[in-house]
N, C-alpha and C. Protein backbone atom coordinates (compact mmCIF):
# COMPACT_ATOMS: atom_id res chain seq x y z
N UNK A 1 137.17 137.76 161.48
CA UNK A 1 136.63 138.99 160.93
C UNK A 1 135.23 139.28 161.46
N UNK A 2 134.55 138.64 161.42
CA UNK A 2 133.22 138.74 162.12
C UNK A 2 132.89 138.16 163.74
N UNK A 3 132.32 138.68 164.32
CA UNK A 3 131.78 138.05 165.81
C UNK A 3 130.57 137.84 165.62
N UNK A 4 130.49 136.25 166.50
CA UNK A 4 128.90 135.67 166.45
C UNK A 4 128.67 135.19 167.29
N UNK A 5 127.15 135.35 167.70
CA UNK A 5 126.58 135.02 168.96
C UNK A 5 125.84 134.09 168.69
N UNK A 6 125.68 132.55 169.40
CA UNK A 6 124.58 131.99 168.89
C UNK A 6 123.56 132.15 170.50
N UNK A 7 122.47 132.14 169.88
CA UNK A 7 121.09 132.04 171.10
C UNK A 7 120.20 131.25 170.75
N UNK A 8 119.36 130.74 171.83
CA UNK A 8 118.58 130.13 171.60
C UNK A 8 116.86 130.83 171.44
N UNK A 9 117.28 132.25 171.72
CA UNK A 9 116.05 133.12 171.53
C UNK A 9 115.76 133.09 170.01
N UNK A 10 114.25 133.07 170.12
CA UNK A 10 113.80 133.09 168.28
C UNK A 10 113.66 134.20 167.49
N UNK A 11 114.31 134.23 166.44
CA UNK A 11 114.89 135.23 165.41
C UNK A 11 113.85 136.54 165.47
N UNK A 12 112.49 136.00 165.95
CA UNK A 12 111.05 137.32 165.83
C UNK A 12 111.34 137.82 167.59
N UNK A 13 111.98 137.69 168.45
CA UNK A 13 112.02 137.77 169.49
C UNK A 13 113.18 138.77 169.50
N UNK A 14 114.39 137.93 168.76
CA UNK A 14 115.57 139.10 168.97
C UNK A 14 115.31 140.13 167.85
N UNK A 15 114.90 140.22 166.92
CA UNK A 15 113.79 141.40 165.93
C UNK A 15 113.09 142.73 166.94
N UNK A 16 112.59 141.51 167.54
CA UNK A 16 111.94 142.66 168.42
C UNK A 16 112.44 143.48 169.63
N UNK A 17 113.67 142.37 170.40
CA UNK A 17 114.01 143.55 171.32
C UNK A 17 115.38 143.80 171.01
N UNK A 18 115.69 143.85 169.66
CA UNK A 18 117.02 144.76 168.69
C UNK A 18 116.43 146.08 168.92
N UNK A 19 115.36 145.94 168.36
CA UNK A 19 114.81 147.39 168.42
C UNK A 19 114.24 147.97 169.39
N UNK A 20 113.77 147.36 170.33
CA UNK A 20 113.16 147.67 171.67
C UNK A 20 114.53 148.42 172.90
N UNK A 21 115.23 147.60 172.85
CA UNK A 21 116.28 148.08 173.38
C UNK A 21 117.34 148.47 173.20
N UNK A 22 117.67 148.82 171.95
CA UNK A 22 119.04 149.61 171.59
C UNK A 22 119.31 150.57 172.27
N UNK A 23 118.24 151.74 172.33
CA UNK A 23 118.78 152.72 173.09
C UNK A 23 119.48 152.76 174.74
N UNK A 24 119.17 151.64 175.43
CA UNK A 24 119.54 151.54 176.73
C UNK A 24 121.19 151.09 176.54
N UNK A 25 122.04 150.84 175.40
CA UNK A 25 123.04 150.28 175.25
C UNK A 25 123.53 152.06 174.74
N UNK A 26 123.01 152.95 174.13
CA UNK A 26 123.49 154.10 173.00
C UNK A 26 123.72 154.08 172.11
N UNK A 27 122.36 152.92 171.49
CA UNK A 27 122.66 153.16 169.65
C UNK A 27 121.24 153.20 169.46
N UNK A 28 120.78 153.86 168.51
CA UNK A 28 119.78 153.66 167.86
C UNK A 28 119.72 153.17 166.52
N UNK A 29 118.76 152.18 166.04
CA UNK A 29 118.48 151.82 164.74
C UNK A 29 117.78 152.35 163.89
N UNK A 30 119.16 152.48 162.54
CA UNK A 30 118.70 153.96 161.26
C UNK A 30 117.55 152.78 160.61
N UNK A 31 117.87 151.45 160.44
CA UNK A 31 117.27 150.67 159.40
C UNK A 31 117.62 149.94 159.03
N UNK A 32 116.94 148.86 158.39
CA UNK A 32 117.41 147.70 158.33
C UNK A 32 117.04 147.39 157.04
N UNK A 33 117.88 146.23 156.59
CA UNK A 33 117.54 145.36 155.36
C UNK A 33 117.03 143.87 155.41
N UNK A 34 115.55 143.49 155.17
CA UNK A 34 115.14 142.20 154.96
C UNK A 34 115.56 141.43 153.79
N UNK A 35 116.87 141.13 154.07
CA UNK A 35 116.97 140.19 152.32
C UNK A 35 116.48 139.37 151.65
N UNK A 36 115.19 138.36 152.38
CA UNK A 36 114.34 137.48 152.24
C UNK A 36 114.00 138.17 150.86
N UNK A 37 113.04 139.43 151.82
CA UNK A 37 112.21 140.26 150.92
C UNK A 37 112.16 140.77 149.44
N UNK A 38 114.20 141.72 150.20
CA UNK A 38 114.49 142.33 148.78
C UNK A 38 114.87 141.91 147.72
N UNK A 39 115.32 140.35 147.81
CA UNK A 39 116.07 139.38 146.82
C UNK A 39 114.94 138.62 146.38
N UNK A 40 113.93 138.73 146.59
CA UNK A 40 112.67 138.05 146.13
C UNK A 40 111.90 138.76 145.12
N UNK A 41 111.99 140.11 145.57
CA UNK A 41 111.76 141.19 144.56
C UNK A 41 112.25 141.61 143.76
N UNK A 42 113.33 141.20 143.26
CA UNK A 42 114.45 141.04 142.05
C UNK A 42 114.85 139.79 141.80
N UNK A 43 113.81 139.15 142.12
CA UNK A 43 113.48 137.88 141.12
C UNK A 43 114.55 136.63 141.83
N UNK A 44 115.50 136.82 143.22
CA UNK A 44 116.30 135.69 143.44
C UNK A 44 115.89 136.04 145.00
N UNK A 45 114.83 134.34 145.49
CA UNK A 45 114.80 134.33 146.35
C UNK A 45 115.59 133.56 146.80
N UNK A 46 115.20 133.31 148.26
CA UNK A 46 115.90 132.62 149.26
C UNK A 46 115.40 132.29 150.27
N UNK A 47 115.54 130.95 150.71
CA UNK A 47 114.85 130.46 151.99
C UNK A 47 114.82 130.93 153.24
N UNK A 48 116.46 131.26 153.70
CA UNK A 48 116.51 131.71 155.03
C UNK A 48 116.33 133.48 155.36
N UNK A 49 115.24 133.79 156.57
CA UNK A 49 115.11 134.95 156.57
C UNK A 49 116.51 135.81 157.43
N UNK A 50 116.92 136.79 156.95
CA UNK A 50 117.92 137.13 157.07
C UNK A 50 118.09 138.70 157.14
N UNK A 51 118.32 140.01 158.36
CA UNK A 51 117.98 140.85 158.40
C UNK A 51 119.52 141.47 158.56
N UNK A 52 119.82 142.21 158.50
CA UNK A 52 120.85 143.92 158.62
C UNK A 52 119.89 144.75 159.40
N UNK A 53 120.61 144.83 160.52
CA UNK A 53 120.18 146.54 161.33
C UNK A 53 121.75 147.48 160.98
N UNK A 54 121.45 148.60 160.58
CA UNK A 54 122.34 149.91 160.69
C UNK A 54 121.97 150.46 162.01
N UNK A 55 123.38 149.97 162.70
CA UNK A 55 122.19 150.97 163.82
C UNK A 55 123.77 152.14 164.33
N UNK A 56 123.86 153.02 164.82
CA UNK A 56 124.54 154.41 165.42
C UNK A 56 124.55 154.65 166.75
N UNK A 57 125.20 154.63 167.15
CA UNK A 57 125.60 155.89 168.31
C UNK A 57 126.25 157.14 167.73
N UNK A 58 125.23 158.00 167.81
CA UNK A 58 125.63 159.21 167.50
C UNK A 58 127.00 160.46 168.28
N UNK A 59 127.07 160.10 169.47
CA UNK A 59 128.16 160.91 170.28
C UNK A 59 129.52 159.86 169.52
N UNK A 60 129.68 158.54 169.68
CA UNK A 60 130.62 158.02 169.16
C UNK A 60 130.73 158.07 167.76
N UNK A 61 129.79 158.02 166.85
CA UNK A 61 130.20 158.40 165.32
C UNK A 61 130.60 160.07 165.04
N UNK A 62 129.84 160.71 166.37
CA UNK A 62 130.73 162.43 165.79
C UNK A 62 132.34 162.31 166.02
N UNK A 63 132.67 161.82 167.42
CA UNK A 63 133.92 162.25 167.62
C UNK A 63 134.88 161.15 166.62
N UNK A 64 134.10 160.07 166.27
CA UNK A 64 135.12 159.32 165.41
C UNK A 64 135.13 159.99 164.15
N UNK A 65 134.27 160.23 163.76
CA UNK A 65 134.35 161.26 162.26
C UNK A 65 135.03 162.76 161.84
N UNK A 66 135.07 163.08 163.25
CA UNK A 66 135.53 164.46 163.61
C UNK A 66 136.73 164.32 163.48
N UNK A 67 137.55 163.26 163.82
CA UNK A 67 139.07 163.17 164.19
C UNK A 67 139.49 162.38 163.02
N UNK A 68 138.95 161.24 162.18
CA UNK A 68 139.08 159.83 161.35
C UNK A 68 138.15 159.79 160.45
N UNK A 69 137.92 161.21 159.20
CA UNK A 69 137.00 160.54 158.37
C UNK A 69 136.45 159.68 157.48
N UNK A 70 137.91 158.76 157.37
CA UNK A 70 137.64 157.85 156.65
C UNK A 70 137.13 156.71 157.31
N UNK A 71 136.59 157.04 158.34
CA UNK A 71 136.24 155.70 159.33
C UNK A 71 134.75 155.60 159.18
N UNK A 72 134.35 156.54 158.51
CA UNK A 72 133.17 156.73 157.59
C UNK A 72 132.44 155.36 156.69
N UNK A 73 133.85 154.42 156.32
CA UNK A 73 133.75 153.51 155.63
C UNK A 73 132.91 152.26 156.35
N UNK A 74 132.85 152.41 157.42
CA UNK A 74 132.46 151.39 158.33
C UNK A 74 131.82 151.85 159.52
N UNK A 75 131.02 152.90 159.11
CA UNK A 75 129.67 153.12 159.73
C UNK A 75 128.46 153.25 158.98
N UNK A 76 127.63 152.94 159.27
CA UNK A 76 127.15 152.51 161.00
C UNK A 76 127.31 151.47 161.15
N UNK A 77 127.23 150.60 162.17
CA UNK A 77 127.74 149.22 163.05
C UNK A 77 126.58 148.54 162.50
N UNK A 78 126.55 147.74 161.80
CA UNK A 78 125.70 146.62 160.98
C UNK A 78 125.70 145.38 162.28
N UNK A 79 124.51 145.23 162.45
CA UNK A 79 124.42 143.34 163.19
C UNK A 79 123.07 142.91 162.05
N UNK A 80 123.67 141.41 162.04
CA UNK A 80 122.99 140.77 161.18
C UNK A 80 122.54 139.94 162.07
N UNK A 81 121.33 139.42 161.83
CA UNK A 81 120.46 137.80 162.51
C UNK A 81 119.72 137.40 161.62
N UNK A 82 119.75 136.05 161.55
CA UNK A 82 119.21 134.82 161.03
C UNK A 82 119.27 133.16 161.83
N UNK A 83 118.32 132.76 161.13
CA UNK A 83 118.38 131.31 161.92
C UNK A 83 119.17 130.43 161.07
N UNK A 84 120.05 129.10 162.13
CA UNK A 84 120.72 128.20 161.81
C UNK A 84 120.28 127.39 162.46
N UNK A 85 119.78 126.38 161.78
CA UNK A 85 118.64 125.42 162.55
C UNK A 85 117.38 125.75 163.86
N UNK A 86 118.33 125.67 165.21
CA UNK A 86 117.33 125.83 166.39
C UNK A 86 118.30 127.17 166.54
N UNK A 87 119.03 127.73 166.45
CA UNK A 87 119.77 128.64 167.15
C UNK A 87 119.16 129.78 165.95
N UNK A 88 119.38 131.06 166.86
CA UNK A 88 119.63 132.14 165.59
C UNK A 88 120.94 132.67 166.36
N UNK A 89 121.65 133.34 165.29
CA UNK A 89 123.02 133.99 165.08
C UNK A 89 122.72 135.31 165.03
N UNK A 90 123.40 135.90 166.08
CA UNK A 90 123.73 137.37 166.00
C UNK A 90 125.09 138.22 165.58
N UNK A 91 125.30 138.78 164.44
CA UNK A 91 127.06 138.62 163.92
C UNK A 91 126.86 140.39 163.77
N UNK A 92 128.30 140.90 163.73
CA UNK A 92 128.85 141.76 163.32
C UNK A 92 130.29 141.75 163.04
N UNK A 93 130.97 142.76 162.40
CA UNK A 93 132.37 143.38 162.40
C UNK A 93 132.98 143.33 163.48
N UNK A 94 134.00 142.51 163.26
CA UNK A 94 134.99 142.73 164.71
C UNK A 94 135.73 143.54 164.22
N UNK A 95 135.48 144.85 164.86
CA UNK A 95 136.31 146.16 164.50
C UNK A 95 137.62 145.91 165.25
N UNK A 96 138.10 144.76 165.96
CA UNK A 96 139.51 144.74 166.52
C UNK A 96 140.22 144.75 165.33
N UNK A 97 139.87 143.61 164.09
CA UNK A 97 140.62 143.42 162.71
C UNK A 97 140.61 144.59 162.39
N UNK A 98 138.80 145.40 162.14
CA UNK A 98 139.15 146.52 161.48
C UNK A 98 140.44 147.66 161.91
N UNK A 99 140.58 147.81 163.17
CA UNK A 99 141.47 148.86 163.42
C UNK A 99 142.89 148.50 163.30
N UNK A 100 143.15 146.86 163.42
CA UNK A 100 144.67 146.58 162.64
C UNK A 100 144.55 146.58 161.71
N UNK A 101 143.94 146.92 160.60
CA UNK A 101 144.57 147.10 159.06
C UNK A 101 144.29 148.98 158.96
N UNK A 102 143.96 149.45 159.60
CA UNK A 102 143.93 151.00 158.89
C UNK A 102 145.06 151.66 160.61
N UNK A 103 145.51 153.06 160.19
CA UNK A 103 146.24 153.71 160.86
C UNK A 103 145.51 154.64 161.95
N UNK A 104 144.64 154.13 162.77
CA UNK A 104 144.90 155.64 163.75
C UNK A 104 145.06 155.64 165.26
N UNK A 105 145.03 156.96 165.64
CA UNK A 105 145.85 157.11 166.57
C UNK A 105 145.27 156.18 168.16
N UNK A 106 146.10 156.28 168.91
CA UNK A 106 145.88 155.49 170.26
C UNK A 106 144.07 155.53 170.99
N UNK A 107 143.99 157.04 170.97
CA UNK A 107 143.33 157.73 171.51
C UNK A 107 141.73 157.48 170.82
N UNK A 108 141.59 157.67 169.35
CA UNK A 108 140.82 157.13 168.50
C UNK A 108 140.57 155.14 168.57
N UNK A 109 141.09 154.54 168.78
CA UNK A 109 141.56 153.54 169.03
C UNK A 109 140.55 152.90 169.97
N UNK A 110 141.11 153.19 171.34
CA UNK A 110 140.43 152.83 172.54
C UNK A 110 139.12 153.20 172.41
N UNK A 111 138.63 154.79 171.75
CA UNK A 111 137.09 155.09 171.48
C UNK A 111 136.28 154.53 170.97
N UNK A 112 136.90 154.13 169.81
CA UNK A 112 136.13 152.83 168.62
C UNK A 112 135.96 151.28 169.49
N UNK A 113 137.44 151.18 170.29
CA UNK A 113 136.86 149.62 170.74
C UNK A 113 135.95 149.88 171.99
N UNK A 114 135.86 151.00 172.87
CA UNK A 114 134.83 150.93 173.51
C UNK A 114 133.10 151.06 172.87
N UNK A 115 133.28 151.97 171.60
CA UNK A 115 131.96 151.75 171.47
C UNK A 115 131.35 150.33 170.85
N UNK A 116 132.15 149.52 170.38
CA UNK A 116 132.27 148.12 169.86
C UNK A 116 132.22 147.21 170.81
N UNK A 117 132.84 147.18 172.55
CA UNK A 117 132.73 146.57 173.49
C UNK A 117 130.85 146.44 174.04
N UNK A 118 130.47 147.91 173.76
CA UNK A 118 128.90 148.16 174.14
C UNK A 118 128.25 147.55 172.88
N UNK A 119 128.94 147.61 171.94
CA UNK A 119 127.87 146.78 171.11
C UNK A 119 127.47 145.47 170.97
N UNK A 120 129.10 144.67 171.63
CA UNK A 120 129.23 143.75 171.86
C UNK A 120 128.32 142.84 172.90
N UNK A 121 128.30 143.54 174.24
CA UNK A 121 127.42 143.75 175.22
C UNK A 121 125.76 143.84 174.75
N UNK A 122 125.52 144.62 174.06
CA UNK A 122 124.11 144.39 173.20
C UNK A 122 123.72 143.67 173.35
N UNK A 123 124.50 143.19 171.71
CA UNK A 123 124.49 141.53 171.05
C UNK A 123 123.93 140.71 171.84
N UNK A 124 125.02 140.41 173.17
CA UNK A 124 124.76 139.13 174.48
C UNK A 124 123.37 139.60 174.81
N UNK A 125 122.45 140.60 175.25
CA UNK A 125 121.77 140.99 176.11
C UNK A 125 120.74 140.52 174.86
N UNK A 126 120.49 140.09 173.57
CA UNK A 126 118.97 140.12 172.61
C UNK A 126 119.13 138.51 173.10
């Protein structure tokens, strides 16, 4: 269900060029969630720092929304990073599962796994 990258780049490094370079892939980042932070501030912290980027491609979320609006459910393309010992982990949705459990068409299909192939591609490149 999920894809993960491990690296040996440090978690403030891939932080920084998540956001530095998204756009050269065609997504930009809406925002993110520090859970360190926000679970500390409602009184349950936690040791490991642990981030959510929302991030979009906008030409691929119109035409997928345009044609599949319930595909709505699973945008924007979330990657998560955190550290596991010396490595940090770069994970997201393997939208291959996602698109075998819901119905659409061929054409929709191939669009979603290409924009998921570039995200994929990302991922490797932080």
């Amino acid at each position: 269900m999920l894809q993960k990258i491990k690296t040996k780049t440090s978690l403030q490094k891939v932080k920084e060029e998540l956001n530095a370079n998204s756009k050269s892939y065609g997504f930009g980042v809406l925002g993110s969630y520090e859970f360190k932070k926000i679970l500390e501030t409602k009184g349950f912290p936690i040791e490991k720092e642990i981030i959510t980027y929302e991030v979009c491609n906008p030409k691929a979320a119109h035409d997928a929304l345009s044609k599949f609006p319930e595909i709505s459910s699973f945008l924007p393309c979330r990657i998560s990073v955190y550290s596991d010992g010396e490595d940090t982990i770069i994970s997201t949705i393997n939208i291959s599962v996602v698109l075998d459990s819901i119905d659409v068409n061929a054409e929709l299909e191939e669009h979603l796994q290409t924009v998921y192939n570039n995200l994929i591609k990302f991922m490797e490149s932080l």
